[in-house]
C-alpha atoms as a PDB file:
ATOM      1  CA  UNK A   1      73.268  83.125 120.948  1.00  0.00           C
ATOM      2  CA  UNK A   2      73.793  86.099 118.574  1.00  0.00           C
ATOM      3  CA  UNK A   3      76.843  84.972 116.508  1.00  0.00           C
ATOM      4  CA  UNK A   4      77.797  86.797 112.825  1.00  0.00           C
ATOM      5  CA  UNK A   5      80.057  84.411 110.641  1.00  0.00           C
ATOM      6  CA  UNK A   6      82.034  86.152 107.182  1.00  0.00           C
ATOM      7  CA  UNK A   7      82.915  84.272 104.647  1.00  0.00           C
ATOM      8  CA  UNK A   8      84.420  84.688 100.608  1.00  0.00           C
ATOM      9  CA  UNK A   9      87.558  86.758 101.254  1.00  0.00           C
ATOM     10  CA  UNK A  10      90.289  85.986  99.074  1.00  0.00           C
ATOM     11  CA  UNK A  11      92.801  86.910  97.265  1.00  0.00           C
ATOM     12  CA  UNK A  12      92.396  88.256  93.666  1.00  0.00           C
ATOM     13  CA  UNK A  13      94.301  90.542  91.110  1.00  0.00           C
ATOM     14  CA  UNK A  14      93.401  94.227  90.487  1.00  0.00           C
ATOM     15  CA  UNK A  15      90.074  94.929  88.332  1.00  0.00           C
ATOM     16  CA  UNK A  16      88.848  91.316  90.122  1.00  0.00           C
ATOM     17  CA  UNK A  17      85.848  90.882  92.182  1.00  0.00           C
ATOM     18  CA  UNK A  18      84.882  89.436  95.675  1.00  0.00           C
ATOM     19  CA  UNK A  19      81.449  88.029  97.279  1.00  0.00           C
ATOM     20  CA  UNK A  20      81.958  88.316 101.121  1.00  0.00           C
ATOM     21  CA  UNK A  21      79.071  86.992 102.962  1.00  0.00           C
ATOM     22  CA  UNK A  22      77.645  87.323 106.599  1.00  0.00           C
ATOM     23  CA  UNK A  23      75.691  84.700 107.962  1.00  0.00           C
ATOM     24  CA  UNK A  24      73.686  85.913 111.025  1.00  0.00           C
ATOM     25  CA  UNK A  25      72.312  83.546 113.944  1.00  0.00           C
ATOM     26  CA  UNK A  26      70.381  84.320 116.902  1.00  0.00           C
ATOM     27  CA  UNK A  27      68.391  87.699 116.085  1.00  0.00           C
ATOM     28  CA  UNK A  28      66.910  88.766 112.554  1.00  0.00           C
ATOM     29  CA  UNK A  29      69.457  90.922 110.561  1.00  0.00           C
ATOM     30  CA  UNK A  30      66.155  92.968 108.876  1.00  0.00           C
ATOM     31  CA  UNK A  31      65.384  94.661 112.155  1.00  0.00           C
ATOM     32  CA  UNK A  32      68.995  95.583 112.318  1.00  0.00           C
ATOM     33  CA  UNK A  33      71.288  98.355 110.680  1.00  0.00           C
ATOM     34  CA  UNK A  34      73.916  95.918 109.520  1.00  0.00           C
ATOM     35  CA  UNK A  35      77.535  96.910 108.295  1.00  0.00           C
ATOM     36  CA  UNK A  36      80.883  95.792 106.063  1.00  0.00           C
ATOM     37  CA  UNK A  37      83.983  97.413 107.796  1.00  0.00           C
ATOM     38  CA  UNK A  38      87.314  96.731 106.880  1.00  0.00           C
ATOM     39  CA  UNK A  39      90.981  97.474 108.775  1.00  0.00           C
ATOM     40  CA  UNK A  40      94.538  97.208 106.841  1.00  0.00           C
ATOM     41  CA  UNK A  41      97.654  96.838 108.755  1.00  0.00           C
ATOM     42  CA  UNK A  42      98.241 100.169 110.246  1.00  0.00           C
ATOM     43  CA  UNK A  43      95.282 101.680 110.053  1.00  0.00           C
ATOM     44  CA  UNK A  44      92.247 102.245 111.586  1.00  0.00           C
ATOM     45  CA  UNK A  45      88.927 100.628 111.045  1.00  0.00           C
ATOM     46  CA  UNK A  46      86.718 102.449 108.576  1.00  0.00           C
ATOM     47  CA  UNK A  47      83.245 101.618 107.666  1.00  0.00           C
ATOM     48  CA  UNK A  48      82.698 100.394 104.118  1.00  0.00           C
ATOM     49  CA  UNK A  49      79.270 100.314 103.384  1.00  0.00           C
ATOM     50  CA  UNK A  50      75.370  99.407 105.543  1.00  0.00           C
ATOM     51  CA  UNK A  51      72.110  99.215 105.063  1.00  0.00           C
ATOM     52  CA  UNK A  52      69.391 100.116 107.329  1.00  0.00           C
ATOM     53  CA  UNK A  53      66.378  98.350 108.409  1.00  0.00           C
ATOM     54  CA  UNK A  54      64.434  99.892 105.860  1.00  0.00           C
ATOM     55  CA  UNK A  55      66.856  99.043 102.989  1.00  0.00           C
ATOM     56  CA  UNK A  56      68.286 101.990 102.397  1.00  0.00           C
ATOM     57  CA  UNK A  57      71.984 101.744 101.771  1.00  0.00           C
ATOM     58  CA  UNK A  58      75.108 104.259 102.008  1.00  0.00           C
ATOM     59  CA  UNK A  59      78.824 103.622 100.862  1.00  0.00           C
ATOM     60  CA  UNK A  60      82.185 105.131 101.434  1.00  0.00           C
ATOM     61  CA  UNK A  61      83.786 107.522  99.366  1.00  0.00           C
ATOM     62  CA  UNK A  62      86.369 105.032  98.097  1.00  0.00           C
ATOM     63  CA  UNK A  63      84.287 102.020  97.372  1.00  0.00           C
ATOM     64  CA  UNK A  64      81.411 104.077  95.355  1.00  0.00           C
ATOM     65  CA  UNK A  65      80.313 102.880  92.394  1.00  0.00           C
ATOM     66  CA  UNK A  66      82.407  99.458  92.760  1.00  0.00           C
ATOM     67  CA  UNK A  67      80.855  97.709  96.011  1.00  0.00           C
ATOM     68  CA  UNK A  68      76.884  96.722  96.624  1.00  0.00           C
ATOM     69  CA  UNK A  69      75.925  95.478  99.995  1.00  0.00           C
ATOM     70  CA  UNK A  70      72.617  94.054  99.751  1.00  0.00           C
ATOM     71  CA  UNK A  71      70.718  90.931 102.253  1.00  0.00           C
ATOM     72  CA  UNK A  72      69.198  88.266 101.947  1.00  0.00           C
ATOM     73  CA  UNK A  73      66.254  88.602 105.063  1.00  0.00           C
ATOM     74  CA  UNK A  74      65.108  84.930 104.045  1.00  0.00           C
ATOM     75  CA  UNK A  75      68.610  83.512 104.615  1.00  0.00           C
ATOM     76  CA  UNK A  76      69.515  86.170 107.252  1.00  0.00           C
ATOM     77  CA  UNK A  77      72.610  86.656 105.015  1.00  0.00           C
ATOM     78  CA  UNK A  78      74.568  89.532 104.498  1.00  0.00           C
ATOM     79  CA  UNK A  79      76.409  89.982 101.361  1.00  0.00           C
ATOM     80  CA  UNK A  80      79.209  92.610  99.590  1.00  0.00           C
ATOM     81  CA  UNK A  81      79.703  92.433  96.183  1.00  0.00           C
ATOM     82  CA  UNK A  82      82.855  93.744  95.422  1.00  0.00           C
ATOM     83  CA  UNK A  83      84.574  94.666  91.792  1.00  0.00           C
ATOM     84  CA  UNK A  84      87.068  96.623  90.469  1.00  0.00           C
ATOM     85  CA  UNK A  85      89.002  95.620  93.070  1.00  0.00           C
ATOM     86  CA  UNK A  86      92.294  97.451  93.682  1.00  0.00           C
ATOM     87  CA  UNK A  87      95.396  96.832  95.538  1.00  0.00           C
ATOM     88  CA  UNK A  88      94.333  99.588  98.949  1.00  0.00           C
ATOM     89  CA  UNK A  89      91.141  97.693  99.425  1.00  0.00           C
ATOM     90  CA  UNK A  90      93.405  95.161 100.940  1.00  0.00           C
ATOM     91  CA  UNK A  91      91.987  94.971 104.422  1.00  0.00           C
ATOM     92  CA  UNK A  92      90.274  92.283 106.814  1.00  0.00           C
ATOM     93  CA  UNK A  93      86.347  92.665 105.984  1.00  0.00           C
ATOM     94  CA  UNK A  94      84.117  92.264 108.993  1.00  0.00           C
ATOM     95  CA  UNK A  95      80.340  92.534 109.232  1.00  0.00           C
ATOM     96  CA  UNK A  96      78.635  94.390 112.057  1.00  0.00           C
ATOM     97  CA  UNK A  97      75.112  94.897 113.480  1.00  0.00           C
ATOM     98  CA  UNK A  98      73.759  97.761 115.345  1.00  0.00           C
ATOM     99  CA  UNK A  99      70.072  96.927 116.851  1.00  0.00           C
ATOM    100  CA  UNK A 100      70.353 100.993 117.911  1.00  0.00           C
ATOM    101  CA  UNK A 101      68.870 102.579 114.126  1.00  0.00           C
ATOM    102  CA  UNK A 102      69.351 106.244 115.456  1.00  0.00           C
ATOM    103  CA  UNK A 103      72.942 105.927 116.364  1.00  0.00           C
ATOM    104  CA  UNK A 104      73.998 103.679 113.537  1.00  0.00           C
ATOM    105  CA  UNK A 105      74.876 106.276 110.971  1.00  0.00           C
ATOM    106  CA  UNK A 106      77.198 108.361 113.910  1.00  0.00           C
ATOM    107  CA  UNK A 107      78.526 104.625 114.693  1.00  0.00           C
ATOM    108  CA  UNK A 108      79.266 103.379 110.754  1.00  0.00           C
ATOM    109  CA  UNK A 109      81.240 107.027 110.540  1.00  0.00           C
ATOM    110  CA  UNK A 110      83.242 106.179 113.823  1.00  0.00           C
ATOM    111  CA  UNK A 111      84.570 102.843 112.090  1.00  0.00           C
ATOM    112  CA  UNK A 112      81.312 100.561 113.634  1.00  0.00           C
ATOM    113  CA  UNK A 113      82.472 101.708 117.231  1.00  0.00           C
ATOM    114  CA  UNK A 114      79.827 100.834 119.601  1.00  0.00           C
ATOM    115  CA  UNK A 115      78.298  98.249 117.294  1.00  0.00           C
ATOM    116  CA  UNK A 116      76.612  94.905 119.231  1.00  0.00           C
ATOM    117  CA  UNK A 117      77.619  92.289 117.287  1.00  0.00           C
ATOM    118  CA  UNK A 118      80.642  91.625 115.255  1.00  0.00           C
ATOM    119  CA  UNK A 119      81.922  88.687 112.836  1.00  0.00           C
ATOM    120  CA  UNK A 120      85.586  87.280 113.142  1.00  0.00           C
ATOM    121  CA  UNK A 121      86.648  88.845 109.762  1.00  0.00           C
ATOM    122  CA  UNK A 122      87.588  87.818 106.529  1.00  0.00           C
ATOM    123  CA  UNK A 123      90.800  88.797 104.913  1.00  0.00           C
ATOM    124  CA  UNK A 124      90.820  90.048 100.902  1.00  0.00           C
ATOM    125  CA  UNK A 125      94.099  91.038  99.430  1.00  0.00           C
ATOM    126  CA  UNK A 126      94.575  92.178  96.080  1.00  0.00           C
ATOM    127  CA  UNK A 127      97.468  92.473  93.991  1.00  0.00           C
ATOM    128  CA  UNK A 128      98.663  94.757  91.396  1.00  0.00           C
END
């Protein structure tokens, strides 16, 4: 059974940092295009950061320069390093796996519509 479990959200103060973490079962996340998404109240789901099978990686605008996604393919872990943290990444964090590598990048820009698998969520909330 395929099952993707999140983990580390929190709640910190502005300029803080986060590690979420993804822990896959049932399929092997380095044949996958795996992804960090994140919704806030009100808003629509938009796609954070992901990493292909091949390793290479590709970020939102917003989180640039502040987030790293990076996996552990021994552990089958996914992980987001998060700093610099400010109050409007307040959102629930979910991680996401695609098994389609052609469609993943068109899917990540859709906000990880389409994606096979998906965690519960973890919430982070930072404060000003």
């Amino acid at each position: 059974q395929v099952q993707l479990v999140e983990s580390g959200g929190g709640s910190v103060q502005a300029a803080g940092s986060l590690r979420l973490s993804c822990a896959a079962y049932g399929y092997d996340i380095s044949r996958y295009c795996m992804g960090w998404f994140r919704q806030a109240p009100g808003k629509e789901r938009e796609g954070v950061a992901r990493v292909m099978g091949d390793g290479s990686t590709f970020y939102a605008e917003s989180v640039k320069g502040r987030f790293t996604i990076s996996r552990d393919n021994a552990k089958n872990i996914l992980y987001l390093e998060m700093n610099s943290l400010k109050p409007e990444d307040t959102a629930m964090y979910y991680c996401a796996a695609e098994s389609n590598l052609r469609q993943c990048v068109q899917m990540f820009v859709l906000g990880g519509r389409g994606f096979n698998y998906w965690g519960r969520g973890t919430q982070v909330t930072v404060s000003s």
